[in-house]
C-alpha atoms as a PDB file:
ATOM      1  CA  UNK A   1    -102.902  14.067  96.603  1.00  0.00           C
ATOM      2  CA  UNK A   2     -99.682  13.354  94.302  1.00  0.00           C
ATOM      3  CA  UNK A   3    -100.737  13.546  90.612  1.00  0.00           C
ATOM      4  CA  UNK A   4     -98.713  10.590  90.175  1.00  0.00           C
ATOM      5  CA  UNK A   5    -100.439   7.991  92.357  1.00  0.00           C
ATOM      6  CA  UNK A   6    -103.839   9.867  91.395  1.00  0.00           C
ATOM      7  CA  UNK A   7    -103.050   8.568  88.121  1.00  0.00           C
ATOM      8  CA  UNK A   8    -101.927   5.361  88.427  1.00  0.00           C
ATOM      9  CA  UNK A   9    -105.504   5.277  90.349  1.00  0.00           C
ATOM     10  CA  UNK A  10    -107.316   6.696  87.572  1.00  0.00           C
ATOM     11  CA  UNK A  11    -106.167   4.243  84.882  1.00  0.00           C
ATOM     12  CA  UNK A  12    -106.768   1.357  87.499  1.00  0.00           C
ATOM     13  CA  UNK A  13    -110.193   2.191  87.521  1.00  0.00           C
ATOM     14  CA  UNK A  14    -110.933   2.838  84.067  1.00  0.00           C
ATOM     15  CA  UNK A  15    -109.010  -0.665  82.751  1.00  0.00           C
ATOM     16  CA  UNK A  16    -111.843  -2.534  85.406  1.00  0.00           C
ATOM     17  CA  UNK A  17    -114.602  -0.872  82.958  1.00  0.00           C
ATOM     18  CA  UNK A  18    -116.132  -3.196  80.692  1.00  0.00           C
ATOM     19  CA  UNK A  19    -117.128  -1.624  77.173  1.00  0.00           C
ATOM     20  CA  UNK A  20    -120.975  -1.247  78.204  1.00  0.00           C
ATOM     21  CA  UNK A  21    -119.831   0.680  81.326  1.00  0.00           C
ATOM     22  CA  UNK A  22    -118.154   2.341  79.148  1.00  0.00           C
ATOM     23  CA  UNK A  23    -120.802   2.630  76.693  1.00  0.00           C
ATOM     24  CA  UNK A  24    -124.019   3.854  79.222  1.00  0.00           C
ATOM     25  CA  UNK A  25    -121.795   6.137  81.054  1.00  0.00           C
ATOM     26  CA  UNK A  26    -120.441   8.392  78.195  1.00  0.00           C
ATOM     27  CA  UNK A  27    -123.922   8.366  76.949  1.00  0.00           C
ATOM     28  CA  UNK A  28    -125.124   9.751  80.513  1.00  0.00           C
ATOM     29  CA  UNK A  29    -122.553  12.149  80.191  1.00  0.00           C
ATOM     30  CA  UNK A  30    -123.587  13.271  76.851  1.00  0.00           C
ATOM     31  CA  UNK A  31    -126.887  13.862  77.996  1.00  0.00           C
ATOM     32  CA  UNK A  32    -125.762  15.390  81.306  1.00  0.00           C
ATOM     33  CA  UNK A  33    -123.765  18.563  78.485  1.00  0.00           C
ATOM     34  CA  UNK A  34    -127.261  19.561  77.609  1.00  0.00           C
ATOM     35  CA  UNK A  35    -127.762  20.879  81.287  1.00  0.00           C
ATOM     36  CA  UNK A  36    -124.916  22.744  80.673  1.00  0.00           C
ATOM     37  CA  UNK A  37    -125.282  26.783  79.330  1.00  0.00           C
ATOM     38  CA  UNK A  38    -122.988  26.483  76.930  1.00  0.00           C
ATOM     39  CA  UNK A  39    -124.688  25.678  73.140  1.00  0.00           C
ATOM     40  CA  UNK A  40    -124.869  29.040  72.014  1.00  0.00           C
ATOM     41  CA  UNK A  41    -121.194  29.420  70.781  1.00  0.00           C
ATOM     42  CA  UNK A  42    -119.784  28.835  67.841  1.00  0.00           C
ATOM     43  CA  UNK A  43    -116.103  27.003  67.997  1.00  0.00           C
ATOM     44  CA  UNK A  44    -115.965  23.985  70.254  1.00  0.00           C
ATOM     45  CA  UNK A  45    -113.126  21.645  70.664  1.00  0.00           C
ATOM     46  CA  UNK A  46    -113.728  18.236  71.505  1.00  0.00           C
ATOM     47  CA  UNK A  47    -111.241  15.029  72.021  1.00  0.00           C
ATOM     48  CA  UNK A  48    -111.401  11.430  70.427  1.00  0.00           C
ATOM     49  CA  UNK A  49    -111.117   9.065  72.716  1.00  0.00           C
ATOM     50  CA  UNK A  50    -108.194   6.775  72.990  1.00  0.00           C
ATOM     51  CA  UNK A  51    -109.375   3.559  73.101  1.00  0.00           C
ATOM     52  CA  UNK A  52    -106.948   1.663  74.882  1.00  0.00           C
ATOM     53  CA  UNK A  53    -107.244   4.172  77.319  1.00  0.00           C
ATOM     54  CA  UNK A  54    -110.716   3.400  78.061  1.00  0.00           C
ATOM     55  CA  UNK A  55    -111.646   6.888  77.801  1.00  0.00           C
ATOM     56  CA  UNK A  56    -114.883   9.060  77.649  1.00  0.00           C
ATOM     57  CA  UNK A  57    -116.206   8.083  74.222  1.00  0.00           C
ATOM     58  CA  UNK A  58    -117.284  11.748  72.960  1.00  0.00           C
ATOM     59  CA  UNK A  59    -119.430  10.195  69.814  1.00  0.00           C
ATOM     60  CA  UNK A  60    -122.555  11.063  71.535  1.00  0.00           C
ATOM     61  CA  UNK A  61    -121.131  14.626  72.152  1.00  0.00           C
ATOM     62  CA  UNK A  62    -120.131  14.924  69.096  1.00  0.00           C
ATOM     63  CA  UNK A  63    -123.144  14.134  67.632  1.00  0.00           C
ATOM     64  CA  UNK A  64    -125.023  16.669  69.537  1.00  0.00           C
ATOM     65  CA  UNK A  65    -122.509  19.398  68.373  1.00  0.00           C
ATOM     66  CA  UNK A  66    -122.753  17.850  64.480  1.00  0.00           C
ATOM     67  CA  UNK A  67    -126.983  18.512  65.262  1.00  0.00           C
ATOM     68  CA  UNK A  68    -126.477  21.773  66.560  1.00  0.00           C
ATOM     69  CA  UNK A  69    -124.817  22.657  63.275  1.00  0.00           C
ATOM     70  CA  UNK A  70    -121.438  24.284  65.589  1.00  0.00           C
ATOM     71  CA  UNK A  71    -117.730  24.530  64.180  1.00  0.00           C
ATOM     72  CA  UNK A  72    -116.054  21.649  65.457  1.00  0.00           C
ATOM     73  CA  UNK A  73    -112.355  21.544  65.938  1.00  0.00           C
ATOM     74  CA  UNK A  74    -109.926  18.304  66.488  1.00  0.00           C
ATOM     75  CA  UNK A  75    -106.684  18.475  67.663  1.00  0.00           C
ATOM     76  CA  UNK A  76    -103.730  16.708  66.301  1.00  0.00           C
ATOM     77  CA  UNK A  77    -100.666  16.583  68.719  1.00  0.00           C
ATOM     78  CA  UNK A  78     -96.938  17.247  67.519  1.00  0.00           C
ATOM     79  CA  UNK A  79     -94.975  14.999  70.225  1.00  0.00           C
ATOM     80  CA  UNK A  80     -91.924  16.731  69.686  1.00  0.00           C
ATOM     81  CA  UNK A  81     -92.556  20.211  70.990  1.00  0.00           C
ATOM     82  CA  UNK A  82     -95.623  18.984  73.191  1.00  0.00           C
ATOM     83  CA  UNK A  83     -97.910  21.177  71.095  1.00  0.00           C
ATOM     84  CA  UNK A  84    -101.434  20.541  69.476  1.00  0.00           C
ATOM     85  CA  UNK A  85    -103.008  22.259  66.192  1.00  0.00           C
ATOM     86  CA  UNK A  86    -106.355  22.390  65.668  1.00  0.00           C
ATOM     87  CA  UNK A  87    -108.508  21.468  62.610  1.00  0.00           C
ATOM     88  CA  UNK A  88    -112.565  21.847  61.628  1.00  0.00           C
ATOM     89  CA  UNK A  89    -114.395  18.941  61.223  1.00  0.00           C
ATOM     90  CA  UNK A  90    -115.303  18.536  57.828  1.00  0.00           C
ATOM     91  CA  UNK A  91    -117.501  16.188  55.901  1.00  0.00           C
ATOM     92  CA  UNK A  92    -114.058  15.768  54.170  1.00  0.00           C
ATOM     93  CA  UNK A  93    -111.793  15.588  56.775  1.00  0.00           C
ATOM     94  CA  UNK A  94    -109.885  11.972  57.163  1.00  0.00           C
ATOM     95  CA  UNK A  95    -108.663  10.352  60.390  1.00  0.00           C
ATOM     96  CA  UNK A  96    -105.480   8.556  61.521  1.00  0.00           C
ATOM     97  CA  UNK A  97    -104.558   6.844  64.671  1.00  0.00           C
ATOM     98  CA  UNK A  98    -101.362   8.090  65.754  1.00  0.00           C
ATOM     99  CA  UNK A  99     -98.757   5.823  67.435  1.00  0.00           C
ATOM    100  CA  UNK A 100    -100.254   6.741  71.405  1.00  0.00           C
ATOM    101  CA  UNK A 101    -104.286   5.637  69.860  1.00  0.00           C
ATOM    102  CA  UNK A 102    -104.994   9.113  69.636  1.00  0.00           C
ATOM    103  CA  UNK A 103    -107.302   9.575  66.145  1.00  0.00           C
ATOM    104  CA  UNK A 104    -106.175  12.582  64.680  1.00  0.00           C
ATOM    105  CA  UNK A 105    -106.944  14.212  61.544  1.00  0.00           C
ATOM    106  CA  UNK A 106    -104.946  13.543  58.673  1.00  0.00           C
ATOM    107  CA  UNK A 107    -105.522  17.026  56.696  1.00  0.00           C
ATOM    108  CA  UNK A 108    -107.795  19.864  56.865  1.00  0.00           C
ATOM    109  CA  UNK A 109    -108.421  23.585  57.377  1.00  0.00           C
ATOM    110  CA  UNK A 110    -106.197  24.657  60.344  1.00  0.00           C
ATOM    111  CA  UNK A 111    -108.037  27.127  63.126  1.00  0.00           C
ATOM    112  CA  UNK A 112    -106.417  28.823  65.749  1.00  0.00           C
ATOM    113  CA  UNK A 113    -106.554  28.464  69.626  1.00  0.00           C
ATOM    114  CA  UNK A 114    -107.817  31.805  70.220  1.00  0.00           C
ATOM    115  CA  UNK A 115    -111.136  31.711  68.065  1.00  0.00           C
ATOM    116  CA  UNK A 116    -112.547  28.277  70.339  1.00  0.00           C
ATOM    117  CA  UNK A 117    -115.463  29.226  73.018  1.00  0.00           C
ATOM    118  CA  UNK A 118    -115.656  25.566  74.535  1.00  0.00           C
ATOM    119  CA  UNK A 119    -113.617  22.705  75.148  1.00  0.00           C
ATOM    120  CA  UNK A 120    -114.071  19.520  76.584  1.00  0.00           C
ATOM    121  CA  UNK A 121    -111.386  18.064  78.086  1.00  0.00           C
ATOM    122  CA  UNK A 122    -110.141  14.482  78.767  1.00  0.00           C
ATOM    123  CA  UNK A 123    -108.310  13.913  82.789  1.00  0.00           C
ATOM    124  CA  UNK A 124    -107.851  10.993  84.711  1.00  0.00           C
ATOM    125  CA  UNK A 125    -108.842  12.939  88.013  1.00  0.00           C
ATOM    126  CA  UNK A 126    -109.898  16.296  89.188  1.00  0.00           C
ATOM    127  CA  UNK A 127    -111.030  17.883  92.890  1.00  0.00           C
ATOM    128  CA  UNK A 128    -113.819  19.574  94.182  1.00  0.00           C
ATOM    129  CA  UNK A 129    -112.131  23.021  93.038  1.00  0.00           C
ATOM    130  CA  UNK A 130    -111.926  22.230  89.448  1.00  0.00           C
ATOM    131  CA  UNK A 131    -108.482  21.419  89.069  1.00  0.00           C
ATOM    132  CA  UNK A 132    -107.586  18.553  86.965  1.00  0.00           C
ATOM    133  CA  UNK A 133    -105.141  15.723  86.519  1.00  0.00           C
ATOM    134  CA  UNK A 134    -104.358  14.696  82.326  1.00  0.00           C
ATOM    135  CA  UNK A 135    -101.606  12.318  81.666  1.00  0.00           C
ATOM    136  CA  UNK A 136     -98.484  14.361  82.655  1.00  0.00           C
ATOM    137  CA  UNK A 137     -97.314  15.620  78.879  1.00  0.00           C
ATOM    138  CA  UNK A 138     -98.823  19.374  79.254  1.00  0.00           C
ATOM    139  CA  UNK A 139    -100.312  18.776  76.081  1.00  0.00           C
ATOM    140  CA  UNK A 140    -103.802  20.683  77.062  1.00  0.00           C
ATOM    141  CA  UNK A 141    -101.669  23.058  79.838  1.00  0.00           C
ATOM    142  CA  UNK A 142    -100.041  24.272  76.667  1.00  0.00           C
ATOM    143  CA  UNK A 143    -103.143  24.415  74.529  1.00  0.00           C
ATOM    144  CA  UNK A 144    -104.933  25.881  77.378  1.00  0.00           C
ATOM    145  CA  UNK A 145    -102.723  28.719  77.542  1.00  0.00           C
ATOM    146  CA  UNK A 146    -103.028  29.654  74.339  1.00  0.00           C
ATOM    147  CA  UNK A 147    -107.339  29.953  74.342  1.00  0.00           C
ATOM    148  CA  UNK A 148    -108.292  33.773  74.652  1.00  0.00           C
ATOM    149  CA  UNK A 149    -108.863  34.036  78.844  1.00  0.00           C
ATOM    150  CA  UNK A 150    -112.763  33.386  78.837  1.00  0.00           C
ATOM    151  CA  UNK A 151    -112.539  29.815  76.889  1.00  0.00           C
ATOM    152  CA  UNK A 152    -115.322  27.564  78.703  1.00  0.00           C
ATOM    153  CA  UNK A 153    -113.323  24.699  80.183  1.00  0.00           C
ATOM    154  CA  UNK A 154    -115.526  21.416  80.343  1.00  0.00           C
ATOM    155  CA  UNK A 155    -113.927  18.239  81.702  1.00  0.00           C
ATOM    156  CA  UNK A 156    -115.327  15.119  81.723  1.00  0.00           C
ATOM    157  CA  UNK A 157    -115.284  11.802  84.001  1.00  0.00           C
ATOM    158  CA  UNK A 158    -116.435   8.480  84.296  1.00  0.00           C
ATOM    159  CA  UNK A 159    -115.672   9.161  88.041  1.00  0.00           C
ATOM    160  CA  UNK A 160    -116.426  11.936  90.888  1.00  0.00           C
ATOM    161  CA  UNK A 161    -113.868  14.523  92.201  1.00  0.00           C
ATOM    162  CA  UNK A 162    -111.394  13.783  94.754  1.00  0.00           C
ATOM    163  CA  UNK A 163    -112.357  15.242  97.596  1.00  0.00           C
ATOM    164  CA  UNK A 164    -108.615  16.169  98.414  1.00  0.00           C
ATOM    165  CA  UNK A 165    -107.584  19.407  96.644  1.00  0.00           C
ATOM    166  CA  UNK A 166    -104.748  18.212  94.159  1.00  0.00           C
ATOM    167  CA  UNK A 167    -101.941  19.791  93.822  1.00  0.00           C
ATOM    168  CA  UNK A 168    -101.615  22.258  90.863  1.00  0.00           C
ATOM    169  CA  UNK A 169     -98.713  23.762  88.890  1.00  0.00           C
ATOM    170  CA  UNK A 170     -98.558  27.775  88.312  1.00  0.00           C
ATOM    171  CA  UNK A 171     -99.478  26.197  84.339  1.00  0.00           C
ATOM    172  CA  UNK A 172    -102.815  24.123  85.593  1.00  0.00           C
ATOM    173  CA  UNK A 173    -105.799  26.073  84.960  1.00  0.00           C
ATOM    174  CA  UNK A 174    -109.604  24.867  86.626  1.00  0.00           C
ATOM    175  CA  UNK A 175    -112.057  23.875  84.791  1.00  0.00           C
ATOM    176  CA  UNK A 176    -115.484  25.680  84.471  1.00  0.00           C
ATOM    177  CA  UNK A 177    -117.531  22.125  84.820  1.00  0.00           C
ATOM    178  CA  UNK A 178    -116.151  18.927  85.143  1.00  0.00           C
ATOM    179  CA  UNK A 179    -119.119  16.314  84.017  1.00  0.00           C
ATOM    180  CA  UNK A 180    -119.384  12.999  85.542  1.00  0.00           C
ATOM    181  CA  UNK A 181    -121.522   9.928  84.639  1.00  0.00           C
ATOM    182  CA  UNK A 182    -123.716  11.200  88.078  1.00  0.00           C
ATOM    183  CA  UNK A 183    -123.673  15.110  87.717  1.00  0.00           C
ATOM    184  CA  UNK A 184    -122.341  17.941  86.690  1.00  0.00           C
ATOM    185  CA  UNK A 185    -119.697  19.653  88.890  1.00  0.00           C
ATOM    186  CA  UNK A 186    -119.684  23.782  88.328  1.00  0.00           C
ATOM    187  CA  UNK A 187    -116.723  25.784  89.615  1.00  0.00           C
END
């Protein structure tokens, strides 16, 4: 299917969530990341949700990285070369929401691409085979590219896969899991 319509689709769906939707199924797919073999790194990467985007709210992730005691890394996006950096979550570390909702951190110790072992993505769709659909920037294509080859790639969904392959770029890269409020998908 076209990425296009598949997100036009996507953000349909998501702006007919009410906030307790919202609420129970992030917290199902918090607890659904526990299944997962994956809490024995050290650097994970994990997105704030945009709001008015209705999207995954990673609190409840977050908190189980934060109990796990694991380096935590934010991203804050530079929309003028389409590029993120990456800071660790500190006790000190102060937020901002930028002008697209995205929270970002304001200051803090920078980390580079290449030392992250997991990182959960945001998408508005993805297939059976683990390919994805994001917002159409290349912000996380471009990030992506830059994580040292065996970078665990966890996506997560309020929704199941399409069960139409999308199409994919030469740039698109699968995820290793994509979790969903139901399951967990493994590719």
């Amino acid at each position: 299917m076209e990425k296009k319509k598949l997100r036009k689709k996507y953000k349909e769906l998501r702006a007919n969530l009410s906030e307790e939707e919202i609420d129970t199924k992030s917290l199902a797919i918090a607890n659904h990341s526990l299944e997962l073999d994956i809490w024995d790194y050290e650097y994970y990467h994990i997105f704030l949700p945009i709001v008015k985007q209705k999207e995954v709210d990673t609190s409840y992730i977050l908190n189980i990285l934060q109990g796990k005691d694991k380096h935590i890394l934010i991203s804050k996006s530079d929309f003028t070369t389409n590029r993120m950096k990456h800071y660790l979550l500190t006790d000190a570390t102060r937020f901002v929401i930028n002008d697209y909702g995205i929270p970002e951190p304001e200051n803090g110790i920078e980390i580079d691409s290449k030392k992250i072992d997991v990182i959960f993505l945001p998408l508005l769709a993805y297939d059976l085979q683990g390919n994805r659909v994001g917002y159409g920037k290349g912000f996380y294509d471009r990030f992506l590219s830059e994580c040292k080859k065996e970078v665990v790639k966890v996506g997560l969904s309020f929704f199941e896969p399409e069960m139409r392959e999308i199409r994919k770029d030469d740039t698109d890269l699968p995820l290793n899991y994509c979790i969903s409020a139901r399951k967990i998908h493994k590719y």
